[in-house]
C-alpha atoms as a PDB file:
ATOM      1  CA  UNK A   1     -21.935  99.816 -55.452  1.00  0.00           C
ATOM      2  CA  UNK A   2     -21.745  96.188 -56.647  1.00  0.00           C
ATOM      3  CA  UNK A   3     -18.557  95.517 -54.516  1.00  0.00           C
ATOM      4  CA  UNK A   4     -20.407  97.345 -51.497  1.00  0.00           C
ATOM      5  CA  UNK A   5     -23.708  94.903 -51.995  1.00  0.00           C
ATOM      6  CA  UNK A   6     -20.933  91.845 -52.719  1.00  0.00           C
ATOM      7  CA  UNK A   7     -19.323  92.545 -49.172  1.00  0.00           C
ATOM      8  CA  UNK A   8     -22.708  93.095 -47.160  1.00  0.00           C
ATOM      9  CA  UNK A   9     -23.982  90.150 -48.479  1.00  0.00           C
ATOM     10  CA  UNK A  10     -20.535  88.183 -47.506  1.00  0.00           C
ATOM     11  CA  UNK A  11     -21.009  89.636 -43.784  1.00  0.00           C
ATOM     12  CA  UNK A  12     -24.465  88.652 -43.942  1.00  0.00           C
ATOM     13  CA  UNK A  13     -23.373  85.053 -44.927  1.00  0.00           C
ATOM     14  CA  UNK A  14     -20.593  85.135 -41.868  1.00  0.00           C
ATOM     15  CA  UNK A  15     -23.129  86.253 -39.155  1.00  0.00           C
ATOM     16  CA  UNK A  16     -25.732  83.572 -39.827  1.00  0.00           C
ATOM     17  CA  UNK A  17     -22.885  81.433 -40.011  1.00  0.00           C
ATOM     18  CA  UNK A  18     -21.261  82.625 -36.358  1.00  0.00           C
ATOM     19  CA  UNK A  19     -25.168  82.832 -34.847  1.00  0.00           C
ATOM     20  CA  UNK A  20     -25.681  79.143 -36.237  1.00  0.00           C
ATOM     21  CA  UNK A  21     -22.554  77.892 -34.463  1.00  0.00           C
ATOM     22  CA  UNK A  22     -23.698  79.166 -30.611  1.00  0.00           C
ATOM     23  CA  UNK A  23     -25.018  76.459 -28.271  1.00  0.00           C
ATOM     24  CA  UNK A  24     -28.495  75.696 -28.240  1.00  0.00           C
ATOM     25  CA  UNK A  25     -29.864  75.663 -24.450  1.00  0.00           C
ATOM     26  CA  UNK A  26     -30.994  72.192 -23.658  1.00  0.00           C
ATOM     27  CA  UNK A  27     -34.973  71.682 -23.085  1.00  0.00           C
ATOM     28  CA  UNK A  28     -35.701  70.839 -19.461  1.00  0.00           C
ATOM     29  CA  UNK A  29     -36.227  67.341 -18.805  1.00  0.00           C
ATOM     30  CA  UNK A  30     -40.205  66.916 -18.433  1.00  0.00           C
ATOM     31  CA  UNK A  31     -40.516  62.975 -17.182  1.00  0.00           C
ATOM     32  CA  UNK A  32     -38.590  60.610 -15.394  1.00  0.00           C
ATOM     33  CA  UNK A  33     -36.870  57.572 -16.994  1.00  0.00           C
ATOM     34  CA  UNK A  34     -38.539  54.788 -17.888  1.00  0.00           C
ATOM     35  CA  UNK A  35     -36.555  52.312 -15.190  1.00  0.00           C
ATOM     36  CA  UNK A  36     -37.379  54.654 -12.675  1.00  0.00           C
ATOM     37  CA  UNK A  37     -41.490  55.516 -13.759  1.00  0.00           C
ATOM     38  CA  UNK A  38     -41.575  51.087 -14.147  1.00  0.00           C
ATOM     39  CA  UNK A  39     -40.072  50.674 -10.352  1.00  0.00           C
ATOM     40  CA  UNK A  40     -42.657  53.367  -9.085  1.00  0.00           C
ATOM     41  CA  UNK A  41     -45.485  51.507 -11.101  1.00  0.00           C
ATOM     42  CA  UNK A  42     -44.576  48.460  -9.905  1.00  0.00           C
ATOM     43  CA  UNK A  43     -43.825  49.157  -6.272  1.00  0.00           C
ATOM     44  CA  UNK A  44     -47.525  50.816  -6.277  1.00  0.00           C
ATOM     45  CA  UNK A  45     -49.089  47.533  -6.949  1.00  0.00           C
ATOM     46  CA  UNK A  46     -46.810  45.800  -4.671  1.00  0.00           C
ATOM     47  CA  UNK A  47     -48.203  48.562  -1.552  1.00  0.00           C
ATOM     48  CA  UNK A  48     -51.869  47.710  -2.673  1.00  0.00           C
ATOM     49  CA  UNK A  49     -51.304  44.352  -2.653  1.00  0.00           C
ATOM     50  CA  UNK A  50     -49.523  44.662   0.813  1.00  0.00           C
ATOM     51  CA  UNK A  51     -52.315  47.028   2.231  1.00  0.00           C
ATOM     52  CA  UNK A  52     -55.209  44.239   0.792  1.00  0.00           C
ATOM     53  CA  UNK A  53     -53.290  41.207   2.213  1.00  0.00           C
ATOM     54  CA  UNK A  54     -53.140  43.209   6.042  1.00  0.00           C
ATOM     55  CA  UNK A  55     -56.534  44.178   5.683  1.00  0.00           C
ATOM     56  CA  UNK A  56     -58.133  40.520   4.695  1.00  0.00           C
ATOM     57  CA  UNK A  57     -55.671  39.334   7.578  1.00  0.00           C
ATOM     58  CA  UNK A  58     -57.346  41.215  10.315  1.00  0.00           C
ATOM     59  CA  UNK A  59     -60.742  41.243   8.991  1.00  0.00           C
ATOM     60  CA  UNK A  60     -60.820  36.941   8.415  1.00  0.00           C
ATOM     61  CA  UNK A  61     -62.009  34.521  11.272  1.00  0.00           C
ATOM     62  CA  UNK A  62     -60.322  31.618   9.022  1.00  0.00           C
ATOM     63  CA  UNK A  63     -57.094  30.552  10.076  1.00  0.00           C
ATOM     64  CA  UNK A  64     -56.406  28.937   7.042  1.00  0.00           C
ATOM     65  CA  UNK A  65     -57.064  32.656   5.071  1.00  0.00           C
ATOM     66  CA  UNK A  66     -55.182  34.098   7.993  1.00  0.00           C
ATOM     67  CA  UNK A  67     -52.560  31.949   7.038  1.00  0.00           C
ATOM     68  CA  UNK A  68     -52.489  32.734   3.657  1.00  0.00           C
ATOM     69  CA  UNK A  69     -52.927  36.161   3.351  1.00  0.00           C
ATOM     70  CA  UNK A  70     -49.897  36.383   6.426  1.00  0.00           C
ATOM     71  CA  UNK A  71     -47.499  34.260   3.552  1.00  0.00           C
ATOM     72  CA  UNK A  72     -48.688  36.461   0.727  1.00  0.00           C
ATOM     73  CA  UNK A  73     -47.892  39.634   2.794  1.00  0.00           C
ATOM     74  CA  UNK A  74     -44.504  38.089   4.316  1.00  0.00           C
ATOM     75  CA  UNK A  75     -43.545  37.521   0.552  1.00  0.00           C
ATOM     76  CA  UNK A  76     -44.914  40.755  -0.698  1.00  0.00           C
ATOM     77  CA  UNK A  77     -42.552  42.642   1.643  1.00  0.00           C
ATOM     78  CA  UNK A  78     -39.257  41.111   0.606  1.00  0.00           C
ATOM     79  CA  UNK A  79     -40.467  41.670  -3.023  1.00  0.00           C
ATOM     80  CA  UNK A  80     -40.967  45.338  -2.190  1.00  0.00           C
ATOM     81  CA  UNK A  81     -38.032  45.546  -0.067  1.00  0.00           C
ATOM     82  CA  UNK A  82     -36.069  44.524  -3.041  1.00  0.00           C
ATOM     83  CA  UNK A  83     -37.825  46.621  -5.536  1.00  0.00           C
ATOM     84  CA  UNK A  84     -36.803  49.367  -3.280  1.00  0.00           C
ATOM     85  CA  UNK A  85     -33.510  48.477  -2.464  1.00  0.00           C
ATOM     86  CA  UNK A  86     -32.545  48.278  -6.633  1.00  0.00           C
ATOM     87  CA  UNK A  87     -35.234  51.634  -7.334  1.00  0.00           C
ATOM     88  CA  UNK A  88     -32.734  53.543  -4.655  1.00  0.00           C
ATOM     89  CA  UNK A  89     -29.009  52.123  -6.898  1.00  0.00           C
ATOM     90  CA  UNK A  90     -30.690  53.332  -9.443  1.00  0.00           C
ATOM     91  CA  UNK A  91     -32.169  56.574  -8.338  1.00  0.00           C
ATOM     92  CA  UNK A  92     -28.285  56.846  -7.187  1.00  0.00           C
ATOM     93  CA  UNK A  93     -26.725  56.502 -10.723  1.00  0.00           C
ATOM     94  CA  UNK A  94     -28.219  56.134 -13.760  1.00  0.00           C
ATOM     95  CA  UNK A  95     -31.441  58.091 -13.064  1.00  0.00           C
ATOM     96  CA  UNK A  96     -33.005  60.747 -15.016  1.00  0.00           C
ATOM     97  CA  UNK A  97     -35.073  63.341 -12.776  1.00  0.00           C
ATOM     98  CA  UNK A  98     -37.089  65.981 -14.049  1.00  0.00           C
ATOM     99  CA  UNK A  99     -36.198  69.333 -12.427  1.00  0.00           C
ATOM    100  CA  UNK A 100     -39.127  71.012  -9.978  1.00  0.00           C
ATOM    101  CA  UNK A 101     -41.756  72.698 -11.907  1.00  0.00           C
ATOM    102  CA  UNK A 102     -40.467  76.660 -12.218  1.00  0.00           C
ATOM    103  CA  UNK A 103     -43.764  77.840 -10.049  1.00  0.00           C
ATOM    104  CA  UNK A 104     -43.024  75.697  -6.973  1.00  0.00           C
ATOM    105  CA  UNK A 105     -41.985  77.570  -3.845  1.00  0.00           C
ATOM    106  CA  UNK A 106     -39.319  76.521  -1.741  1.00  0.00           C
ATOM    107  CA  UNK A 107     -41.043  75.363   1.360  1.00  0.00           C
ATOM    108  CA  UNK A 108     -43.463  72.844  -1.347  1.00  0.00           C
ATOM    109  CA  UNK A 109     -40.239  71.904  -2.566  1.00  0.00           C
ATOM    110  CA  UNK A 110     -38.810  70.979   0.941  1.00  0.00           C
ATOM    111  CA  UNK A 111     -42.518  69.410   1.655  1.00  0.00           C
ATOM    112  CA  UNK A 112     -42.396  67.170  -1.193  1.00  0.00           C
ATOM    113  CA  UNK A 113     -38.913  66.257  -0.715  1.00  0.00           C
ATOM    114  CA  UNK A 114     -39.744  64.840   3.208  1.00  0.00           C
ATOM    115  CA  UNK A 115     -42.342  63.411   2.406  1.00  0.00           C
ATOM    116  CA  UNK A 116     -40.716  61.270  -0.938  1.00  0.00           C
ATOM    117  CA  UNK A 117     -37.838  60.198   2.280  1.00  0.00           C
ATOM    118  CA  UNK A 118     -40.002  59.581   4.310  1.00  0.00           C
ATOM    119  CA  UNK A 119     -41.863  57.008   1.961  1.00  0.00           C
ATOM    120  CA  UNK A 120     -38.316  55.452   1.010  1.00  0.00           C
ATOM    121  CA  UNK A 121     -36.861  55.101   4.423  1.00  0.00           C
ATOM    122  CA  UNK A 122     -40.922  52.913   5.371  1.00  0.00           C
ATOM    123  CA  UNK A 123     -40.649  51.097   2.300  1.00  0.00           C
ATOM    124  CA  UNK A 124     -36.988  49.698   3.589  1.00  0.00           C
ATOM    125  CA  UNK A 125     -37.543  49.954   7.398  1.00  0.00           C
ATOM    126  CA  UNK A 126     -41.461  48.610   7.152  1.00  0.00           C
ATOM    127  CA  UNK A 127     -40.505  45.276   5.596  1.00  0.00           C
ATOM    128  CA  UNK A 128     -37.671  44.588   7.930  1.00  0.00           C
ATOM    129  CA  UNK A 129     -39.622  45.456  10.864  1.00  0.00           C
ATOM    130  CA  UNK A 130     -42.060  42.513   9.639  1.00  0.00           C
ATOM    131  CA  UNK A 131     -39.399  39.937   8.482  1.00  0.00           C
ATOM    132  CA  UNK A 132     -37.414  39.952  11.613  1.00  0.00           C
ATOM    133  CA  UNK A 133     -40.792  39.927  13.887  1.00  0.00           C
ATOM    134  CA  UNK A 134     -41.149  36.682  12.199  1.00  0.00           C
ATOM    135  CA  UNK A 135     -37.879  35.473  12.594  1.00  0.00           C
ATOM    136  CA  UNK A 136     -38.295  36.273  16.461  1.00  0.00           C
ATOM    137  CA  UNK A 137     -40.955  34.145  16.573  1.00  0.00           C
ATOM    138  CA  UNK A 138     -38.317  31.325  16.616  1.00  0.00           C
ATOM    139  CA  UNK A 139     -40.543  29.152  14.090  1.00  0.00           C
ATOM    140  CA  UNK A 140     -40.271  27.825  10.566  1.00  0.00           C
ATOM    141  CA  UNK A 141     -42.522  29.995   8.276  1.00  0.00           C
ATOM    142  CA  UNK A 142     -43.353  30.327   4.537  1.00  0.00           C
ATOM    143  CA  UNK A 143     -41.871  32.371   2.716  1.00  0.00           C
ATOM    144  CA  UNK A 144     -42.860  32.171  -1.483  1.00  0.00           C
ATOM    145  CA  UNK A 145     -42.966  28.766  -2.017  1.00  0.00           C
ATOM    146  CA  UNK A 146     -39.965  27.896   0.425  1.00  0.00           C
ATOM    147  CA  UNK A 147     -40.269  26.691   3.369  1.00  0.00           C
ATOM    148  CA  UNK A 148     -37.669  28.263   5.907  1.00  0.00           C
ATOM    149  CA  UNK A 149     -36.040  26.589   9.282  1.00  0.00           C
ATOM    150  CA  UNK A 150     -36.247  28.755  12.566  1.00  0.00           C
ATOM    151  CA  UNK A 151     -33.147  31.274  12.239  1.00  0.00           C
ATOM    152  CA  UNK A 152     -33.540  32.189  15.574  1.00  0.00           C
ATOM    153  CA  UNK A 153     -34.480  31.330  19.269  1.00  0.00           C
ATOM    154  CA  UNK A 154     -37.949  33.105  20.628  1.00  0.00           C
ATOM    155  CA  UNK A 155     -38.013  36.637  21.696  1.00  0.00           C
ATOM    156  CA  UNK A 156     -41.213  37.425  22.987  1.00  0.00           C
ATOM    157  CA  UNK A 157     -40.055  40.876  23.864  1.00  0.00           C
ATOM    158  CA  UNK A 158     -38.395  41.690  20.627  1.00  0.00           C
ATOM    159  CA  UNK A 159     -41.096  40.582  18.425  1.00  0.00           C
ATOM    160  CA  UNK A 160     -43.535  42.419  20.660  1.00  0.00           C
ATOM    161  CA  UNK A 161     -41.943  45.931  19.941  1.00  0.00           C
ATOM    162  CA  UNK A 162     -41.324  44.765  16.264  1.00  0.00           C
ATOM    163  CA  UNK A 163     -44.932  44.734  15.921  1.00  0.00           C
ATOM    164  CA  UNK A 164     -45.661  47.789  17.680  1.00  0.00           C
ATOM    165  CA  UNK A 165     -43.233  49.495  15.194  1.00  0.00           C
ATOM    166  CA  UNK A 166     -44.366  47.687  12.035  1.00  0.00           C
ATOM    167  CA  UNK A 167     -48.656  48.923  12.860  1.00  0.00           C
ATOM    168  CA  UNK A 168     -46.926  52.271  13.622  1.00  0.00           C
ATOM    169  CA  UNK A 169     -45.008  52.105   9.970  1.00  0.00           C
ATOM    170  CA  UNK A 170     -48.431  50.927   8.574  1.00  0.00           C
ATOM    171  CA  UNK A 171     -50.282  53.742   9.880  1.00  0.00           C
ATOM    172  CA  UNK A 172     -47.817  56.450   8.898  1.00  0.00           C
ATOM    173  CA  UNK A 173     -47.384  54.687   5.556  1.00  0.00           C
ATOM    174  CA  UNK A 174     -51.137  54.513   4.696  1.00  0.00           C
ATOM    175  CA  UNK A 175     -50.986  58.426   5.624  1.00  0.00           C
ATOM    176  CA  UNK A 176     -48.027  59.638   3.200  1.00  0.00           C
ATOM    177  CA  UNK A 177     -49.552  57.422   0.360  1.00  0.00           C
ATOM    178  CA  UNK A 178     -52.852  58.964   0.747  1.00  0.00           C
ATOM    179  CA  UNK A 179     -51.618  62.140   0.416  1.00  0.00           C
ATOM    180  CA  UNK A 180     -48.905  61.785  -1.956  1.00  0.00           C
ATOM    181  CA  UNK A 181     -52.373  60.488  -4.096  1.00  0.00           C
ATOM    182  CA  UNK A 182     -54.305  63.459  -3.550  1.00  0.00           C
ATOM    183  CA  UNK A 183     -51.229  65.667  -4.184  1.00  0.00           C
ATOM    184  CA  UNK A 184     -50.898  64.061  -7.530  1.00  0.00           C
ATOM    185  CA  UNK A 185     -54.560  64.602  -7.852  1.00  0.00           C
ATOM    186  CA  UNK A 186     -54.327  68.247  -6.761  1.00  0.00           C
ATOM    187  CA  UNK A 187     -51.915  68.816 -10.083  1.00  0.00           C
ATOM    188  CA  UNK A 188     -53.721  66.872 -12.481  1.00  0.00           C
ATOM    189  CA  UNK A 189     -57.295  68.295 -11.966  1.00  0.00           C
ATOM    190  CA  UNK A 190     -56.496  72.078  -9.646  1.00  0.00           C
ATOM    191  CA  UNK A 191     -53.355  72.822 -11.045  1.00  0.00           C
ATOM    192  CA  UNK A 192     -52.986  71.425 -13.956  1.00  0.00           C
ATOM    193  CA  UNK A 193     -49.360  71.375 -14.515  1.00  0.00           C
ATOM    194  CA  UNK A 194     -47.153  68.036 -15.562  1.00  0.00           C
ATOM    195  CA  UNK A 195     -46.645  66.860 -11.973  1.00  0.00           C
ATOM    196  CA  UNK A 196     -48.935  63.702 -12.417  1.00  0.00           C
ATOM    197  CA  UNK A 197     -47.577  62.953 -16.267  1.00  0.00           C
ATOM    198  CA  UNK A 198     -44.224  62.729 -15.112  1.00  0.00           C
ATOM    199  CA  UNK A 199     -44.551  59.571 -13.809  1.00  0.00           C
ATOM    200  CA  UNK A 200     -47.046  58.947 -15.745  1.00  0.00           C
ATOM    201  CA  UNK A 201     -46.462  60.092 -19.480  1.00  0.00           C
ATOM    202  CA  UNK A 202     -49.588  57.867 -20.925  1.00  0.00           C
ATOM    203  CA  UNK A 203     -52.067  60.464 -19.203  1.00  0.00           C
ATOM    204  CA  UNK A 204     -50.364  63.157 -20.678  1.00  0.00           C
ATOM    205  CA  UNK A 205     -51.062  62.067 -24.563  1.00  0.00           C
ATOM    206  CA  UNK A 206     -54.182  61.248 -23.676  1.00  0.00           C
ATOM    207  CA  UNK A 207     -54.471  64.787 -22.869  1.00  0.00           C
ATOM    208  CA  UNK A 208     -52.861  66.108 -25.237  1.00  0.00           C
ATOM    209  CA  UNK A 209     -55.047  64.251 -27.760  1.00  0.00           C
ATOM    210  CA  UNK A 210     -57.982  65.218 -26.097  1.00  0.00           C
ATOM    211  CA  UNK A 211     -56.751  69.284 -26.512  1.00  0.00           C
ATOM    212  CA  UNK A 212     -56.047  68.429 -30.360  1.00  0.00           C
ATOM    213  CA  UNK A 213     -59.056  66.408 -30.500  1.00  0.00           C
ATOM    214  CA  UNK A 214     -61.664  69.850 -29.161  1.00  0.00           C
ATOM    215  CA  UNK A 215     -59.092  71.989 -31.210  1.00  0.00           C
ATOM    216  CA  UNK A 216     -59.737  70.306 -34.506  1.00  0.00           C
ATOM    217  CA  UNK A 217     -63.511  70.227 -33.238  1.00  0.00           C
ATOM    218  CA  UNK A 218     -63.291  73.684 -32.838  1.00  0.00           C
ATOM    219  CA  UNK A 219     -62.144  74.595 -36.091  1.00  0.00           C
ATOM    220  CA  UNK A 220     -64.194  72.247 -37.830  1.00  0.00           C
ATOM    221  CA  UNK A 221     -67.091  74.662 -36.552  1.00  0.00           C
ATOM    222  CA  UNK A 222     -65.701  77.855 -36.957  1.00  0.00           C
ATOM    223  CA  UNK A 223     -64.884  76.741 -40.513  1.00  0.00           C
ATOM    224  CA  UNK A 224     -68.799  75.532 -40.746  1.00  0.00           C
ATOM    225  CA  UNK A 225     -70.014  79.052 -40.172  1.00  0.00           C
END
């Protein structure tokens, strides 16, 4: 009978040993790199900062603010062009994207998937539209703190449907932002799944602190009775 116990507990010993030794499945990935969630951050303020600039443009009767805010927004859209242009090598091969959350159907999938193209292909085709509307101007212009030569003889023509295209892009841009917002939105407060935190991981320890915070409350009270 000792033997018999001896070679039990020696099988026993060799199955934990085999069970330790299979692969572990991987957890999913829940946020995006931090390159990637710094580039989306970043080309967010760039877009207000756009959308402010165009606004104060129209609205001013000063040509001198006119002026400005036209040089700010020139200089604004090559800075988001390029943001864009190095988010998109990037996205291409070193990024780290989370998979879809497991509850999403496949037409919200293919919804949200348009819509993020359609946002890429305005913030490269928005800025050019702008830049070269300039250029066809056939003037020197400001662009930073440079000061850059005509590139180009006038085409009224051109530059007419240039501009035509780039208050289009605004429009349609202004649209997909405001409801890529209220999508993320949606998540956070209606859904309340990880959509929003994985771009933005600092809102989701603050609600996770908030949970522990009511938990510990929680106890504390139960305890107190």
């Amino acid at each position: 009978m000792a033997a018999l116990s001896t070679q039990e507990r020696n099988a026993a010993v060799e199955s934990s040993r085999c069970s330790n030794m299979q692969p572990v499945p991987l957890a999913k990935r829940t946020s995006f790199d931090g390159v990637t969630i710094a580039f989306h951050w970043v080309t967010v303020l760039v877009v207000l900062g756009l959308l402010t600039t165009a606004l104060w443009h129209a609205q001013s009767h000063d040509d001198m603010t006119k002026a400005l805010m036209l040089r700010i927004h020139r200089s604004l859209g090559v800075s988001v062009w390029t943001a864009t242009a190095f988010r998109l090598l990037w996205r291409i091969t070193n990024a780290k994207l989370p998979p879809f959350p497991d509850e999403m159907t496949d037409i919200h999938r293919l919804v949200v998937k348009i819509s993020e193209y359609c946002l890429y292909a305005l913030l490269i085709v928005q800025p050019l539209t702008g830049f070269v509307a300039t250029i066809a101007r056939g003037r020197s212009f400001l662009l930073f703190w440079w000061h850059v030569p005509p590139l180009m003889p006038h085409f009224p023509t051109l530059r007419t449907v240039l501009l035509s295209a780039h208050r289009i892009g605004a429009w349609t841009f202004g649209i997909l932002i405001m409801g890529h917002a209220v999508a993320a939105l949606i998540h956070y407060f209606v859904l309340r799944d990880n959509v929003l935190q994985r771009m933005a991981p600092v809102i989701g320890i603050q609600r996770s602190v908030r949970k522990f915070s009511l938990g510990t409350r929680d106890s504390q009270t139960s305890f107190g009775r």
